[in-house]
Protein backbone atom coordinates (compact mmCIF):
# COMPACT_ATOMS: atom_id res chain seq x y z
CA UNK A 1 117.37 56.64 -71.07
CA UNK A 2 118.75 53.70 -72.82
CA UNK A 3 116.96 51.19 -70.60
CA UNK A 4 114.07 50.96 -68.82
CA UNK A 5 113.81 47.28 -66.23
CA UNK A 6 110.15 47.09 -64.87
CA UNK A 7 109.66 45.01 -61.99
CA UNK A 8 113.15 44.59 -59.22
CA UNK A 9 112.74 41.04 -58.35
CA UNK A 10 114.96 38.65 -58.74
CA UNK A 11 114.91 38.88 -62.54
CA UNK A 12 115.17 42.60 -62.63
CA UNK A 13 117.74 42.84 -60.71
CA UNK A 14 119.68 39.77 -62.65
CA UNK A 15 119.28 41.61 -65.88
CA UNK A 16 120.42 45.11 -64.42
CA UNK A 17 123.63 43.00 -62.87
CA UNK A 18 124.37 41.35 -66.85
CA UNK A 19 123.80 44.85 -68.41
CA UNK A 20 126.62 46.76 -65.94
CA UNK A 21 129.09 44.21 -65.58
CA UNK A 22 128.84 43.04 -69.27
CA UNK A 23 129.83 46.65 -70.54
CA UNK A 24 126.10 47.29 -72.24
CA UNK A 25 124.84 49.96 -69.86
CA UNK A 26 125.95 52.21 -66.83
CA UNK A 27 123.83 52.43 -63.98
CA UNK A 28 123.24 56.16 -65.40
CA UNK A 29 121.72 54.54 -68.82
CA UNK A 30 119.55 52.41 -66.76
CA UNK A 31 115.90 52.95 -64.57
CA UNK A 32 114.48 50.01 -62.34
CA UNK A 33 110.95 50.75 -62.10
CA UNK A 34 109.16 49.08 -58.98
CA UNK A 35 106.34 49.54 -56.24
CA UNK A 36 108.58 48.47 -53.40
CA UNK A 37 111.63 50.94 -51.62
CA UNK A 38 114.32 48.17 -52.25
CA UNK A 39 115.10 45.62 -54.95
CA UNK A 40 114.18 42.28 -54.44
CA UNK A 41 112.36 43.41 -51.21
CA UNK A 42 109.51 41.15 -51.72
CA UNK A 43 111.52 38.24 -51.76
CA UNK A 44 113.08 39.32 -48.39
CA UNK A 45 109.38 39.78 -46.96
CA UNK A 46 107.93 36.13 -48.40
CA UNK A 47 111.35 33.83 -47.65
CA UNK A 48 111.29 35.91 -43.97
CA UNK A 49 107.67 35.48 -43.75
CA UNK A 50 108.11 31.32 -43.83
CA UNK A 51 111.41 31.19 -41.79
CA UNK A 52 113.43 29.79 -44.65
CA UNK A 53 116.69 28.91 -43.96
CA UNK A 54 118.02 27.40 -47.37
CA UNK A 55 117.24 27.81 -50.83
CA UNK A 56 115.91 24.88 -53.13
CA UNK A 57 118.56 26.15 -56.04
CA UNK A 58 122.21 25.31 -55.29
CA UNK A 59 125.17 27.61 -55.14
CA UNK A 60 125.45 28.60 -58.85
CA UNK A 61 121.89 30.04 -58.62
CA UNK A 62 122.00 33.43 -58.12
CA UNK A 63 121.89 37.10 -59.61
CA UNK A 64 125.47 37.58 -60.42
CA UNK A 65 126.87 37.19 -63.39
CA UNK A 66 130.00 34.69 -63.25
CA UNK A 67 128.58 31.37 -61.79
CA UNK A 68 131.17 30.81 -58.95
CA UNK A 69 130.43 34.42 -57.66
CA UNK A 70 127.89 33.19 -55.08
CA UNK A 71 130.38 30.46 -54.08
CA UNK A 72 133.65 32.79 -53.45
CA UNK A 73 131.65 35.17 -51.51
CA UNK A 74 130.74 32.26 -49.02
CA UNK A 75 134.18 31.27 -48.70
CA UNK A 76 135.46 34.65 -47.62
CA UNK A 77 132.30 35.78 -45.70
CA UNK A 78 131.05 33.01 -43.69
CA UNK A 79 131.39 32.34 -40.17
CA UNK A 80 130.36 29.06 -39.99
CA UNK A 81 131.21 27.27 -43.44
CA UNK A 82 129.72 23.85 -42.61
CA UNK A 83 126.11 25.35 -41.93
CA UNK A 84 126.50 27.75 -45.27
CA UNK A 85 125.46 24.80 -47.34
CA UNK A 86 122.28 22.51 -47.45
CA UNK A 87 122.99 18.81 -48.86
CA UNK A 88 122.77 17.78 -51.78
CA UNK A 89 123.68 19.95 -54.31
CA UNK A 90 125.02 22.83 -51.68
CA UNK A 91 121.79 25.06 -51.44
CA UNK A 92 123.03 27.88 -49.94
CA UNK A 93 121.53 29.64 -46.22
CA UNK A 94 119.28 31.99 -47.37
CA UNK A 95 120.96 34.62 -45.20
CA UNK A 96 124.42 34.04 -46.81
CA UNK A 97 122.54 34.19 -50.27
CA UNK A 98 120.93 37.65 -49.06
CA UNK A 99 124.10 39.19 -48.29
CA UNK A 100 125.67 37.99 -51.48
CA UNK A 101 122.66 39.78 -53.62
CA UNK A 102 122.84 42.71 -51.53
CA UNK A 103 126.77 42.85 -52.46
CA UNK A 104 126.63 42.52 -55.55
CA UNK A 105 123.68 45.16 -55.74
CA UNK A 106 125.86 47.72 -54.16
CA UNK A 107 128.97 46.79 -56.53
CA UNK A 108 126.70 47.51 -59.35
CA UNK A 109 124.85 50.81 -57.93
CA UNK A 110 121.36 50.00 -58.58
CA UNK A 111 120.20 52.39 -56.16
CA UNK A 112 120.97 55.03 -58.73
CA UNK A 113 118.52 53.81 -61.07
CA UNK A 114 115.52 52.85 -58.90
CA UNK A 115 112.81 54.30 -59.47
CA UNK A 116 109.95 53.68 -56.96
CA UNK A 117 106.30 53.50 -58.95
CA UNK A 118 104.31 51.25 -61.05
CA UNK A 119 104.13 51.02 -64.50
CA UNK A 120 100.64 51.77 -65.88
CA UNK A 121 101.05 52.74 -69.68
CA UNK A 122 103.66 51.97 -72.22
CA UNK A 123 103.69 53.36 -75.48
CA UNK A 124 105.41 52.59 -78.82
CA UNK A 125 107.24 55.65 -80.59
CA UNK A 126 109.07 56.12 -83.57
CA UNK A 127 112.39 54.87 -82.11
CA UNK A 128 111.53 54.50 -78.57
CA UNK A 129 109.08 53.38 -75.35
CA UNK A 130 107.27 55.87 -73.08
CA UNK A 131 106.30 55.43 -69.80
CA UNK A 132 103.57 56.84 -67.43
CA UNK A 133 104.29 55.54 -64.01
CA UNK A 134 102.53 56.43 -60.97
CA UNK A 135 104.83 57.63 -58.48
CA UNK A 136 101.71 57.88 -55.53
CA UNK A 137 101.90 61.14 -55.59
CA UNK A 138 101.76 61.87 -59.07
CA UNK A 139 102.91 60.51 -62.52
CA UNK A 140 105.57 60.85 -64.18
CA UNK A 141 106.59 60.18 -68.00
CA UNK A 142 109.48 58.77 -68.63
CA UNK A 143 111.13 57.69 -72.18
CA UNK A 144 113.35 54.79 -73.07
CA UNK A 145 115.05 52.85 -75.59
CA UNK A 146 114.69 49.86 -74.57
CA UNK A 147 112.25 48.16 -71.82
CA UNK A 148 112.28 45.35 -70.56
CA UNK A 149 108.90 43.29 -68.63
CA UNK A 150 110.80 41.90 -65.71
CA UNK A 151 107.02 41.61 -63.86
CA UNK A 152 105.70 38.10 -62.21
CA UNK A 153 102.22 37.71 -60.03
CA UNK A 154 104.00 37.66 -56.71
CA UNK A 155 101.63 40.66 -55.61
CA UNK A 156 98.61 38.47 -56.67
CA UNK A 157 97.87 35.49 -54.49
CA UNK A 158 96.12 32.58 -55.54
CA UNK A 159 93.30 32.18 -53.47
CA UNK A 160 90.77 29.62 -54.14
CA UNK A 161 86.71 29.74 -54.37
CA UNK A 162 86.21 27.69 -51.65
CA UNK A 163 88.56 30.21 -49.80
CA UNK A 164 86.58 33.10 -50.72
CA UNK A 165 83.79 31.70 -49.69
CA UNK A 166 84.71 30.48 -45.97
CA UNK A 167 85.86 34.30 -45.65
CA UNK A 168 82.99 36.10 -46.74
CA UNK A 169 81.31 33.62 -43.89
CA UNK A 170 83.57 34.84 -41.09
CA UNK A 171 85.81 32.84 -40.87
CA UNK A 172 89.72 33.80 -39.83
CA UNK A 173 91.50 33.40 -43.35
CA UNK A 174 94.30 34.40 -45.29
CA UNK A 175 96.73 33.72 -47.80
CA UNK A 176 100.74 33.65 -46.36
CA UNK A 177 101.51 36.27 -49.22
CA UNK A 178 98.61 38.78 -48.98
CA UNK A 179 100.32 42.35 -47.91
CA UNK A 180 98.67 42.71 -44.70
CA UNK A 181 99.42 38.83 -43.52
CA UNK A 182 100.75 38.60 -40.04
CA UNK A 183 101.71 35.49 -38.49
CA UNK A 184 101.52 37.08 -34.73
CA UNK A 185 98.99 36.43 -32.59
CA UNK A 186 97.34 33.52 -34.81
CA UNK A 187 95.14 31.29 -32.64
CA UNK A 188 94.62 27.67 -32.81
CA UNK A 189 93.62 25.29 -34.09
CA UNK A 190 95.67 26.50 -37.08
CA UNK A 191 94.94 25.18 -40.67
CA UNK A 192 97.49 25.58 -43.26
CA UNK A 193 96.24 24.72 -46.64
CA UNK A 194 98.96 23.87 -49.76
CA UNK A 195 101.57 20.95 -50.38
CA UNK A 196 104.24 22.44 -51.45
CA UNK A 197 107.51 24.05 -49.67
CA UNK A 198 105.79 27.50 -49.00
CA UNK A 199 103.37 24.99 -46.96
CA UNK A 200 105.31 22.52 -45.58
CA UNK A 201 107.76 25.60 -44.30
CA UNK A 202 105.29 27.46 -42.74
CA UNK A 203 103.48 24.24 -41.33
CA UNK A 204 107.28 23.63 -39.68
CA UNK A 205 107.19 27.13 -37.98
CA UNK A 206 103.81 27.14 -37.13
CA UNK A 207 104.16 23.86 -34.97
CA UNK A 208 107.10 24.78 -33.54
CA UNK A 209 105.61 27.87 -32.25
CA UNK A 210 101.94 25.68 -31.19
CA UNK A 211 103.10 21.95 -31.10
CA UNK A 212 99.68 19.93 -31.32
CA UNK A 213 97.47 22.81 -33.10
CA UNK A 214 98.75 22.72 -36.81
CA UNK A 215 97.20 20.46 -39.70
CA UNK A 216 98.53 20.37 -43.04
CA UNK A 217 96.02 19.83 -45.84
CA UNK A 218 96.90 18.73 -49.49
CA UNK A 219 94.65 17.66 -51.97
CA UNK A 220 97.23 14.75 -52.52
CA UNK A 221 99.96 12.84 -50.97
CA UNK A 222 103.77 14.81 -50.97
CA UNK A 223 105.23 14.60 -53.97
CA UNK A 224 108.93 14.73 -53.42
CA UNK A 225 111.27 16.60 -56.11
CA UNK A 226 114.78 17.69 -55.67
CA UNK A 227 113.65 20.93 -57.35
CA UNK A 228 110.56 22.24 -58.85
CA UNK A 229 112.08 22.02 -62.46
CA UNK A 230 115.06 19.54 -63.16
CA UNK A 231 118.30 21.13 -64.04
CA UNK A 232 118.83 19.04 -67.06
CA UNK A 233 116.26 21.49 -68.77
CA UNK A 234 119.72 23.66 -67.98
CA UNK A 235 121.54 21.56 -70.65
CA UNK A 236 122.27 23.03 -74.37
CA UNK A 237 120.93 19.20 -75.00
CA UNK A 238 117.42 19.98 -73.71
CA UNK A 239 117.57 23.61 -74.73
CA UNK A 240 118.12 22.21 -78.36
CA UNK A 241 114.80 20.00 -77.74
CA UNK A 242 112.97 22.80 -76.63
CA UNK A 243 114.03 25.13 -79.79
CA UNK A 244 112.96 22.53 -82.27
CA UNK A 245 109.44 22.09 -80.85
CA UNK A 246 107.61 25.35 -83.20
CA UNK A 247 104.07 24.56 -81.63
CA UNK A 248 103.67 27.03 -78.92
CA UNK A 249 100.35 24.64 -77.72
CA UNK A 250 103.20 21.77 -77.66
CA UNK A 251 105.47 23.99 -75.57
CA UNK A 252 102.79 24.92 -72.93
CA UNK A 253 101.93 21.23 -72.60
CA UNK A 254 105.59 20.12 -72.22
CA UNK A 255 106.58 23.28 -69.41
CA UNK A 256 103.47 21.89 -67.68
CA UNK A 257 104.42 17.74 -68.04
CA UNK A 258 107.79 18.69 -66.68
CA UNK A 259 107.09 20.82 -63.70
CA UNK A 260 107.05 19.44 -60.66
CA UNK A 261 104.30 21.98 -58.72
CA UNK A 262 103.41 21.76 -55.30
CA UNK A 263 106.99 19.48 -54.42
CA UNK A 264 108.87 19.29 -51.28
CA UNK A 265 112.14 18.36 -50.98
CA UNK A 266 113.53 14.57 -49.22
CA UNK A 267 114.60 16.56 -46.21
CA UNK A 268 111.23 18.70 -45.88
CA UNK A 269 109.34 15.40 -45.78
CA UNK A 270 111.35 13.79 -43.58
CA UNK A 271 111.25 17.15 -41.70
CA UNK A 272 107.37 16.92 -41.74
CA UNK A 273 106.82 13.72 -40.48
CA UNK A 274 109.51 13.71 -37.43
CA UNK A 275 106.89 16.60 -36.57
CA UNK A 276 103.76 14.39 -36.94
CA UNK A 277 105.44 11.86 -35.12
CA UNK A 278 106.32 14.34 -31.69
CA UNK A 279 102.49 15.40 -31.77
CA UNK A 280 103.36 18.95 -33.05
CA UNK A 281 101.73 18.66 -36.22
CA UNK A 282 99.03 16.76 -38.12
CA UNK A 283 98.72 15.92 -42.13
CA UNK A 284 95.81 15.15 -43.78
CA UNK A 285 94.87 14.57 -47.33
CA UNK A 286 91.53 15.95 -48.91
CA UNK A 287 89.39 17.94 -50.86
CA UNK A 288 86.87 18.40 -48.44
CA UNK A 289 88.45 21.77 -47.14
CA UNK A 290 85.22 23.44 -45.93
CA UNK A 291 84.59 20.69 -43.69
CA UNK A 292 88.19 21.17 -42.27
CA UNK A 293 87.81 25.15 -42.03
CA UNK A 294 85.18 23.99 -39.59
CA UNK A 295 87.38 22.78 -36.70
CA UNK A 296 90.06 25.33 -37.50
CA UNK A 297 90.10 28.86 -35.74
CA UNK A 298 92.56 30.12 -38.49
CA UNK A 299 93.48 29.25 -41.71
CA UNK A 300 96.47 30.08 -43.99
CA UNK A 301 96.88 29.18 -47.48
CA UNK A 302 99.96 28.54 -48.77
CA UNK A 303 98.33 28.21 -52.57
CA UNK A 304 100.78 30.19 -54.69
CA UNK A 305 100.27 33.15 -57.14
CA UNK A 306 97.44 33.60 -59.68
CA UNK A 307 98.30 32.30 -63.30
CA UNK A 308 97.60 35.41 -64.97
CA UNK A 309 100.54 35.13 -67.97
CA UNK A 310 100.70 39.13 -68.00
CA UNK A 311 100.46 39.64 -64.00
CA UNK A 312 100.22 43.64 -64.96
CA UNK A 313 97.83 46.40 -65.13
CA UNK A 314 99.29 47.03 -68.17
CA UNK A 315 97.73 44.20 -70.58
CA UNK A 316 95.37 46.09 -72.31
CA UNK A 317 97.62 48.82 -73.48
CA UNK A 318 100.15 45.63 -74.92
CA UNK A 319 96.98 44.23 -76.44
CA UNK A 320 96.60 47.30 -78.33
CA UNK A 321 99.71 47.40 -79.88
CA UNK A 322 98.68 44.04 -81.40
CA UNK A 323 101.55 42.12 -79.62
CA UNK A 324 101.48 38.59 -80.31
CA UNK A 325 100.10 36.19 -77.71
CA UNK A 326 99.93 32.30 -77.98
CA UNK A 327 96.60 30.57 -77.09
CA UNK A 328 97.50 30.00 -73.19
CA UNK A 329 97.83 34.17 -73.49
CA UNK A 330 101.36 34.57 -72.92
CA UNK A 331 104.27 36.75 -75.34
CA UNK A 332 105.24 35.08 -78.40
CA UNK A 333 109.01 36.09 -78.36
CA UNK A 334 112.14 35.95 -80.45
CA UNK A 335 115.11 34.41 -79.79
CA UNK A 336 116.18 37.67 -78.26
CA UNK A 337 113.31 37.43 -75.99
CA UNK A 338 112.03 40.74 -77.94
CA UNK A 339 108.33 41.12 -77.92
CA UNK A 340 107.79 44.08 -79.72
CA UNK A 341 110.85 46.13 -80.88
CA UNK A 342 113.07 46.83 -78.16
CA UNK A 343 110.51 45.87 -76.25
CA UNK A 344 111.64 42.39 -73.99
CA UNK A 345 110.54 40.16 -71.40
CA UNK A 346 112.15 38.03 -68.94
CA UNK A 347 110.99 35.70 -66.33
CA UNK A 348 107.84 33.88 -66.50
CA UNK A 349 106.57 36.34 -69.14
CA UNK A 350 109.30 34.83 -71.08
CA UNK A 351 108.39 30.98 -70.50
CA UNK A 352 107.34 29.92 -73.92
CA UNK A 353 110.80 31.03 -75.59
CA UNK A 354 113.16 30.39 -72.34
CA UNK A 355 111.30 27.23 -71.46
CA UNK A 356 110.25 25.52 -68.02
CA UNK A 357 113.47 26.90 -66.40
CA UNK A 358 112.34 30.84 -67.52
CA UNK A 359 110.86 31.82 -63.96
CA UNK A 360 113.49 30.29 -61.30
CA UNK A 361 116.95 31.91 -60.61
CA UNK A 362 118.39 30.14 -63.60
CA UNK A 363 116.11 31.24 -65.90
CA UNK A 364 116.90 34.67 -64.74
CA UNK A 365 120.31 34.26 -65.69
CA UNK A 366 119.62 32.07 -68.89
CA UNK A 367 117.09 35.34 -69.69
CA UNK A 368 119.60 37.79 -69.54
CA UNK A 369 122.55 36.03 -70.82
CA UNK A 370 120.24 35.84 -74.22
CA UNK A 371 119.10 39.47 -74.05
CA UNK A 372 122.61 40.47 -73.54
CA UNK A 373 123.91 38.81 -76.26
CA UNK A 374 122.19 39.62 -78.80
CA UNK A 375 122.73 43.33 -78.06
């Protein structure tokens, strides 16, 4: 095997697209190791779960390689072309953007190279990788030239202490991403807890579904951001910034300075309030969450992913093979985004080289256009 891709997310799956259609593989050369039956099938599950109908990224976001890919397939495939676009910067319907990925997924046969399991040892050879995955029923070994860490927290929550603690009281909480989370049959007075989009989406279904028995809670006003990173960290300009800053402590500090967490969009908080001011939904601003758990009958976080930089079972074994880590804890690549030899990483694994654009859709594709080229 000359490639081994674990985790089929959106990264993954961006890399596996750049290595077929840029000549450097066949889907025959490659394996996609992930927990899930489908690529990017937890991204189906989490933009389903919140009723999203348009991305935050625009058009030239997405897992193919040539940039206007995403755009052409719109034009020939939608119905309704004023509704495939949200304004500004033409964010595309999530359904059209589904379609697209699952087109260009079948163009490029991934299916041939997925491998349902999970990753739980990688080991350095003379001139190669092996892998122990567990396939649930039993594990298998598996050896490659190359592997690349395409693996994120999305299966790890963020849930905070005061959280755990209202649940191990009783009370009717969860977190929008946990596995098991179900939306159906939710009874009011409904809390959702977390500014961002995640929240302010769900809060939007939520009291459209119960108008008058949904409160948002943020720990601060809305910040409003076109997107969660500005695209001008897209630029060679700011790219050439980035490069020239050697202090990894520096980097960390700047990706966190320019990030713009826990944002909504213009329209979502326009959105938001034309729903406060029907009666559907309340927003309130506190730390005092407890006290509002009180007069809820369920609660929902919508509080992200854990921070864990290696968001894999498999940190001790890369700790053993003395793999350089940076003070915050997370790979100190190369330019080629290599970690170890032939051993890469992509996505937010990849942060401190790719910068504060590594774990959005355009990172994915600024991740493997790098990997790719230097092959």
């Amino acid at each position: 095997m000359k490639w081994a891709i674990i985790g089929g997310g959106v990264q993954g799956c961006t890399l596996f697209n750049y290595l077929i259609k840029m000549k450097k593989a066949s889907a025959e050369d490659i394996c996609v190791i992930d927990p899930h039956n489908d690529p990017m099938e937890l991204w189906r599950q989490y933009t389903g779960r919140i009723s999203m109908s348009y991305l935050r990224s625009p058009v030239s976001h997405h897992i193919d390689v040539f940039n206007a890919s995403l755009e052409q397939f719109v034009a020939i495939h939608a119905d309704d072309k004023e509704s495939a676009f949200s304004q500004p910067y033409d964010r595309p319907s999530l359904s059209l953007f589904n379609q697209h990925t699952q087109k260009t997924l079948q163009e490029t046969q991934i299916m041939k190279s997925w491998i349902k399991g999970r990753l739980i040892s990688l080991k350095r050879l003379t001139d190669s990788w092996q892998l122990i995955v567990d396939m649930t029923q039993s594990q298998e070994m598996f050896k490659a030239n190359n592997v690349v860490l395409a693996i994120g927290n999305s299966e790890k929550p963020n849930w905070p202490e005061w959280a755990r603690t209202e649940q191990k009281a009783g009370k009717d909480i969860s977190h929008v991403f946990d596995q098991s989370f179900k939306l159906e049959n939710k009874k009011g007075p409904i809390l959702i807890c977390g500014g961002g989009l995640t929240g302010a989406h769900l809060a939007l279904k939520c009291a459209d579904a119960s108008p008058g028995n949904v409160t948002l809670a943020t720990r601060q006003a809305l910040k409003v951001s076109d997107f969660e990173t500005d695209l001008s960290w897209l630029s060679e300009e700011k790219d050439q910034i980035y490069q020239q800053i050697h202090c990894y402590e520096e980097r960390r500090n700047l990706i966190s300075s320019v990030k713009e967490k826990g944002s909504i969009t213009v329209a979502f908080k326009k959105s938001l309030y034309q729903s406060v001011a029907s009666g559907a939904l309340s927003i309130t601003h506190t730390n005092a969450f407890s006290e509002l758990c009180a007069k809820a009958k369920t609660v929902i976080l919508a509080t992200g992913f854990q921070s864990n930089p290696l968001g894999t079972e498999c940190a001790s074994t890369f700790l053993k093979e003395k793999a350089p880590l940076s003070k915050c804890g997370y790979p100190i690549l190369d330019r080629k985004l290599q970690w170890l030899p032939n051993l890469y990483c992509i996505g937010g694994l990849a942060e401190l080289e790719l910068g504060p654009i590594s774990r959005n859709i355009a990172g994915a594709k600024r991740g493997s256009e790098r990997i790719v080229k230097s092959l």
